[in-house]
C-alpha atoms as a PDB file:
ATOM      1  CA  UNK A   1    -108.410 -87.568  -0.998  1.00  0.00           C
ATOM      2  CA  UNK A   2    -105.636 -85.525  -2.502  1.00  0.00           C
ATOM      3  CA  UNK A   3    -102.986 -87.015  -4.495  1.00  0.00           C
ATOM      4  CA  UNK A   4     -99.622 -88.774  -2.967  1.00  0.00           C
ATOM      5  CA  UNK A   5     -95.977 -88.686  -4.659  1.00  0.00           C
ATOM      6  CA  UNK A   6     -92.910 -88.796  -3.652  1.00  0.00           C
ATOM      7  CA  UNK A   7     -90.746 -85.420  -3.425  1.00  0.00           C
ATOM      8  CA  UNK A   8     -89.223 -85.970  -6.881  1.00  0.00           C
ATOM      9  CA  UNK A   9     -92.106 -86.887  -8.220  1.00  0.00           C
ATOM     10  CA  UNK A  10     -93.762 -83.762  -7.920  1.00  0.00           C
ATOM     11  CA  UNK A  11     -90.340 -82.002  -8.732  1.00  0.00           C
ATOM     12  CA  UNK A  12     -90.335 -84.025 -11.897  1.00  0.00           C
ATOM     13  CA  UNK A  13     -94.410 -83.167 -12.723  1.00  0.00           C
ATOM     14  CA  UNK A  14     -93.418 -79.305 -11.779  1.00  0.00           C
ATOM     15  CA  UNK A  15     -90.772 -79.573 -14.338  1.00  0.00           C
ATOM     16  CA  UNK A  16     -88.127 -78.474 -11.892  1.00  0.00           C
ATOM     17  CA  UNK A  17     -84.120 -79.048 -11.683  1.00  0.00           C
ATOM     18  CA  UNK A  18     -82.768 -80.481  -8.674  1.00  0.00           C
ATOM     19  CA  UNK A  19     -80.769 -77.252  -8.189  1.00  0.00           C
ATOM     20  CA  UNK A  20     -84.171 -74.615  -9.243  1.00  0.00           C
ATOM     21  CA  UNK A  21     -86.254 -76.387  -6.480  1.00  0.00           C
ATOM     22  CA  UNK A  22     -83.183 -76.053  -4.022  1.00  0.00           C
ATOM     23  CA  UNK A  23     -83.135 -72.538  -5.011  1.00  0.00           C
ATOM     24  CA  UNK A  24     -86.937 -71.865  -4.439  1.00  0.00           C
ATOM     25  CA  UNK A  25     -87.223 -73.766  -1.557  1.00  0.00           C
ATOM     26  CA  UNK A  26     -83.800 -71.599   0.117  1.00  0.00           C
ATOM     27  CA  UNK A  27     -82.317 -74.882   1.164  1.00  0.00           C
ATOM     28  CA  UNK A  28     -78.754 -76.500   0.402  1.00  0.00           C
ATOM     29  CA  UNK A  29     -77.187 -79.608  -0.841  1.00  0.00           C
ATOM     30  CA  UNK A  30     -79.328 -81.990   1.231  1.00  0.00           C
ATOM     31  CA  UNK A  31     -82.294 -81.995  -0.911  1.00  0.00           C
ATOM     32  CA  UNK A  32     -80.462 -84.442  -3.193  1.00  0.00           C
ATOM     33  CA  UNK A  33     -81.040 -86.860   0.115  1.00  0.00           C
ATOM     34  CA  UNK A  34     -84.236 -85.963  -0.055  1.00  0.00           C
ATOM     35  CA  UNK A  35     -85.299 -86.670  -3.124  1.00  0.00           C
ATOM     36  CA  UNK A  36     -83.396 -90.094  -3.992  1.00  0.00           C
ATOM     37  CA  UNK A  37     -82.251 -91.380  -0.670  1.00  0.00           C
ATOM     38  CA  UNK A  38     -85.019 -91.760   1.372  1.00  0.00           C
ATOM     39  CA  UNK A  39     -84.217 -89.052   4.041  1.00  0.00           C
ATOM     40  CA  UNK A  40     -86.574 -87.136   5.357  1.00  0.00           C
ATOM     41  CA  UNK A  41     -86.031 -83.338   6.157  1.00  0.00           C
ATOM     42  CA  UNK A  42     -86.915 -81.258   9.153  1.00  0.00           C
ATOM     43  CA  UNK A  43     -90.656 -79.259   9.351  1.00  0.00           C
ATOM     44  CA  UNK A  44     -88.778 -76.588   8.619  1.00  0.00           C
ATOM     45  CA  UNK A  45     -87.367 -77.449   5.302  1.00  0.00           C
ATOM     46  CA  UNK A  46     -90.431 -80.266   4.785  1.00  0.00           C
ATOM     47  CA  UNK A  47     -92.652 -76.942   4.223  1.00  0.00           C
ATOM     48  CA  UNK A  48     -90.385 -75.038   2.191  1.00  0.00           C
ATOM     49  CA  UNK A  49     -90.468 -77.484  -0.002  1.00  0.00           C
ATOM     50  CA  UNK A  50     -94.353 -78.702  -0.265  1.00  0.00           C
ATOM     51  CA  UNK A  51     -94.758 -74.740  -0.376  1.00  0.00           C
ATOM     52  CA  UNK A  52     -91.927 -74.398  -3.118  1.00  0.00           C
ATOM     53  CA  UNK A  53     -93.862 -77.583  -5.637  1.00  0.00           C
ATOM     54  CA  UNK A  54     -97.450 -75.901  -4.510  1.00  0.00           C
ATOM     55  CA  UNK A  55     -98.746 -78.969  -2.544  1.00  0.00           C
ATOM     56  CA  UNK A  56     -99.028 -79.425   0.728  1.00  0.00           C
ATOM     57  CA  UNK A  57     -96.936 -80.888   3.125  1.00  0.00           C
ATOM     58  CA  UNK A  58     -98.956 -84.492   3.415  1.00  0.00           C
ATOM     59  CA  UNK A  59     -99.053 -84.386  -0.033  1.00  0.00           C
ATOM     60  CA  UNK A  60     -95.490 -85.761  -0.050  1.00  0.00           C
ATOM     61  CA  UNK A  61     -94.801 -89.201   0.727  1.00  0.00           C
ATOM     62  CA  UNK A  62     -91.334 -88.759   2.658  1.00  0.00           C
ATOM     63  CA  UNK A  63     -89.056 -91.293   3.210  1.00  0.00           C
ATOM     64  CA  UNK A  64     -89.049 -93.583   0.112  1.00  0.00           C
ATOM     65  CA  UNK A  65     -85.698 -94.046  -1.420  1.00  0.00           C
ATOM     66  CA  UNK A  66     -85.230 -94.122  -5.664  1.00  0.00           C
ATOM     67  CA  UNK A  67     -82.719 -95.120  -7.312  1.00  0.00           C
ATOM     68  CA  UNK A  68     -81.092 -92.624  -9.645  1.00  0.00           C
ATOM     69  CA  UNK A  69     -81.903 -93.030 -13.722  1.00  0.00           C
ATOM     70  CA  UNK A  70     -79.098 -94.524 -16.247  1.00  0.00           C
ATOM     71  CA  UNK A  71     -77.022 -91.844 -17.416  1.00  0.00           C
ATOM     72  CA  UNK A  72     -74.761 -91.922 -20.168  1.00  0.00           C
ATOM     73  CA  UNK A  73     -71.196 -92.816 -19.631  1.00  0.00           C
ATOM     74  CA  UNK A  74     -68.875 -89.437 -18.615  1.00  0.00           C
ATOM     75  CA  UNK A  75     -66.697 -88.622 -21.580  1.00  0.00           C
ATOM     76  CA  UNK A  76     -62.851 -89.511 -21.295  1.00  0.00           C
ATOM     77  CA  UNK A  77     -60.475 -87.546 -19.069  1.00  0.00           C
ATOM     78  CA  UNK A  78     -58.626 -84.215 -20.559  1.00  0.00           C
ATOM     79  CA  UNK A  79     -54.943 -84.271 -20.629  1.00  0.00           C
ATOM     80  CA  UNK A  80     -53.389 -82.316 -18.154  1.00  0.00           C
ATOM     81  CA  UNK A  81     -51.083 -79.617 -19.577  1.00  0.00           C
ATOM     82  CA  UNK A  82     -49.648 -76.611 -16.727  1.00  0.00           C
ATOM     83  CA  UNK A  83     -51.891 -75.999 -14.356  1.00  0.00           C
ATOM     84  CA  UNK A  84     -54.862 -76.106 -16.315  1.00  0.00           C
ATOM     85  CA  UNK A  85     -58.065 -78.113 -14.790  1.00  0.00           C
ATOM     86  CA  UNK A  86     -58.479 -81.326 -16.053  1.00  0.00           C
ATOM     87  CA  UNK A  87     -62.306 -81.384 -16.400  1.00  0.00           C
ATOM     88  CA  UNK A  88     -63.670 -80.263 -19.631  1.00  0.00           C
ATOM     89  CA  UNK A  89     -67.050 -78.363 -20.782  1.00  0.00           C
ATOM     90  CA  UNK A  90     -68.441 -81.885 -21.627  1.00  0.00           C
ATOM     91  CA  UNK A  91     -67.641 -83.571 -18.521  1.00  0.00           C
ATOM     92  CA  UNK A  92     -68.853 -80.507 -16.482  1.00  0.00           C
ATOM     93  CA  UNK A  93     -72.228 -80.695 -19.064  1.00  0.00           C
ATOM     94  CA  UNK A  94     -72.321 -84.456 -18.212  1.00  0.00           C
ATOM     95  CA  UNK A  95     -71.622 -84.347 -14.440  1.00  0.00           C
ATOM     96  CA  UNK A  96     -75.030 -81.973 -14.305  1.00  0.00           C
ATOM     97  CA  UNK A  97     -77.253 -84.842 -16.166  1.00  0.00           C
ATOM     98  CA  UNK A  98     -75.497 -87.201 -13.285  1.00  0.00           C
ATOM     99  CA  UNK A  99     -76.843 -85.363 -10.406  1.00  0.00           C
ATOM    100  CA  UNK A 100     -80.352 -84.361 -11.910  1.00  0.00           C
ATOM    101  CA  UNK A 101     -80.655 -88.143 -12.766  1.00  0.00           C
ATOM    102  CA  UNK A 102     -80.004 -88.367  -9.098  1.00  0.00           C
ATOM    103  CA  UNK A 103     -76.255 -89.352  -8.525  1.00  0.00           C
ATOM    104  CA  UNK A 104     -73.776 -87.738  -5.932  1.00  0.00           C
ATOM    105  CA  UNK A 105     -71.235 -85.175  -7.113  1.00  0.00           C
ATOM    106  CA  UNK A 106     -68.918 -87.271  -5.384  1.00  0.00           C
ATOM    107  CA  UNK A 107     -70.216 -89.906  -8.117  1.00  0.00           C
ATOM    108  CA  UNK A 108     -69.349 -87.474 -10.585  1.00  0.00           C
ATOM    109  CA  UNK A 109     -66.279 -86.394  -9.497  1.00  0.00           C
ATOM    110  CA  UNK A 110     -65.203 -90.093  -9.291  1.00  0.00           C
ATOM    111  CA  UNK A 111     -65.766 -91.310 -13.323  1.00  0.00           C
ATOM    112  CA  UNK A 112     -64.081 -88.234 -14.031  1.00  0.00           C
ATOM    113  CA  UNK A 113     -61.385 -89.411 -12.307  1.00  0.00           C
ATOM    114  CA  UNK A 114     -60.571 -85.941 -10.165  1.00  0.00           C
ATOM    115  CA  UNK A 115     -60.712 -85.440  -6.624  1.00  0.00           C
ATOM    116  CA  UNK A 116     -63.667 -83.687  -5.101  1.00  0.00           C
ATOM    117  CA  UNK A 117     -61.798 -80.381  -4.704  1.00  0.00           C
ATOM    118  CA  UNK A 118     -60.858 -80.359  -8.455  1.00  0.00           C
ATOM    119  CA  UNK A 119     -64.571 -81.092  -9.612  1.00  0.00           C
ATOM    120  CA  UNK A 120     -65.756 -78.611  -7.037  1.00  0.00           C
ATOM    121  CA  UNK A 121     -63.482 -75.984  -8.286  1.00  0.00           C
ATOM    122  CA  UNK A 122     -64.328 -77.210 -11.694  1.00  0.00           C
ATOM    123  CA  UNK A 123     -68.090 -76.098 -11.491  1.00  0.00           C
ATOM    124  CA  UNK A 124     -67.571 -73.078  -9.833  1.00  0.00           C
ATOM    125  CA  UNK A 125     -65.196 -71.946 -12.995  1.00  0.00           C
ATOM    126  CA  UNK A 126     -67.865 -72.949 -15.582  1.00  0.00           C
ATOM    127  CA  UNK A 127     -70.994 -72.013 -13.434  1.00  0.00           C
ATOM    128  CA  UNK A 128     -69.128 -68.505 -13.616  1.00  0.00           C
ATOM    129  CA  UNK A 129     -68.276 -68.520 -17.361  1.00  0.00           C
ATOM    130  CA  UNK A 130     -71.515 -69.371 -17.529  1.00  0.00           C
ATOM    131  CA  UNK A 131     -73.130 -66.115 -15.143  1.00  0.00           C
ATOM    132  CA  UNK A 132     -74.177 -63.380 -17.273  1.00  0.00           C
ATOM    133  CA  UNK A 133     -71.549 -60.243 -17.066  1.00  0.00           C
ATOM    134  CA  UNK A 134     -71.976 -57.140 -15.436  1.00  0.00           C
ATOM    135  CA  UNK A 135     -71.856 -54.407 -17.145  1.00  0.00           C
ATOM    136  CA  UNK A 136     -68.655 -52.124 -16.616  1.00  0.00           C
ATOM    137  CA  UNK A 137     -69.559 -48.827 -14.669  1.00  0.00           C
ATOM    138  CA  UNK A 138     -66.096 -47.069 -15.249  1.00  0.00           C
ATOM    139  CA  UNK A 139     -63.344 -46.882 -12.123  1.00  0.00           C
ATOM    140  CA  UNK A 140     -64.993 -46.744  -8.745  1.00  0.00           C
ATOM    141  CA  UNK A 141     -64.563 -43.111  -7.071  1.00  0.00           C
ATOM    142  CA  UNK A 142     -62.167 -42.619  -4.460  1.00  0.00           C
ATOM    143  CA  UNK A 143     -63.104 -41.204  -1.091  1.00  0.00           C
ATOM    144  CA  UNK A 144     -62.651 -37.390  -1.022  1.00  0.00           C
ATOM    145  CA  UNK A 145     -58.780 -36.019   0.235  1.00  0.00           C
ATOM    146  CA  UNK A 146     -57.715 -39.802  -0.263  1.00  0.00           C
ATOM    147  CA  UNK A 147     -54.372 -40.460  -1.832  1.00  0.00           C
ATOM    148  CA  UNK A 148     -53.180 -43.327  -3.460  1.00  0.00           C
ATOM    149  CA  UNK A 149     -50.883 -45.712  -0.740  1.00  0.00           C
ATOM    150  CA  UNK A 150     -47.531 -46.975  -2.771  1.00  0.00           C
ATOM    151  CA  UNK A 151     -45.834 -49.982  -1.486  1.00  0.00           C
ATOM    152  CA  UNK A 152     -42.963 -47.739  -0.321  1.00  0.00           C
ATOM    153  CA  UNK A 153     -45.277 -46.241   2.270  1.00  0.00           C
ATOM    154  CA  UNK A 154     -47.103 -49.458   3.225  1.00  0.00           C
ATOM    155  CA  UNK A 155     -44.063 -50.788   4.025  1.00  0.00           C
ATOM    156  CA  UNK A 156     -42.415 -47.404   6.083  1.00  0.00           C
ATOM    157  CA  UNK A 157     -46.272 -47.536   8.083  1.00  0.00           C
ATOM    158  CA  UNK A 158     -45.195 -51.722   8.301  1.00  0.00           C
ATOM    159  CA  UNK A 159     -42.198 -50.847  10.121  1.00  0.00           C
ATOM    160  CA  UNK A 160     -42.643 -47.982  12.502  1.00  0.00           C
END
């Protein structure tokens, strides 16, 4: 007979991130449902997965709910200053151990102390500080015969 774990247990075994088997597996947010709350995904997504870890889909004992691990507390809140975001490197560093440990983002976004929207925008600033850079390939070239609109003529096109 061939060996039984749960969904995250294999994850874990793989030595996968919640977010890399996501990625493998081409599906969204729900694996997080999936893997601690005892949810059980279409056949669909079901194989994707098993075929994503390199088991096979009875291999995975679906439906059993874990609770997520102890994490350390999130660090204190940043003071506000303009309209800068108040969530720091450290929280954003700390929110990720939250959800690989197996907590929400809403969780996160709660000992923060930030709305959803704010923690959301939050990791999609450092998640693109944190992309590599392209390289700069000069100006892009303009069609041929085209000519540069001004606002003067946007405007006189606008109106008639």
């Amino acid at each position: 007979m061939k060996e039984e774990k749960t969904l995250n247990q294999w994850r874990k075994e793989r030595g996968l991130g919640v977010d890399e088997l996501a990625e493998r597996a081409g599906v969204g947010r729900s694996i997080g449902s999936w893997l601690y709350g005892g949810k059980v995904p279409k056949l669909k997504a079901s194989l994707a997965l098993a075929g994503a870890l390199g088991v096979e889909v009875t291999q995975i004992r679906w439906g059993e709910k874990e609770e997520p691990q102890p994490v350390p507390a999130m660090p204190p809140r940043a003071e506000v200053k303009g309209n800068r975001s108040s969530v720091t490197r450290e929280q954003y560093e700390m929110a990720k151990v939250w959800v690989e440990a197996g907590h929400s983002h809403s969780e996160a976004a709660d000992a923060m102390g930030v709305s959803r929207e704010t923690y959301y925008k939050a990791l999609r600033r450092f998640a693109e500080e944190d992309a590599p850079q392209k390289a700069d390939r000069g100006p892009t070239p303009k069609a041929a015969g085209s000519k540069p609109r001004t606002p003067k003529a946007e405007a006189a096109k606008a109106v008639s």
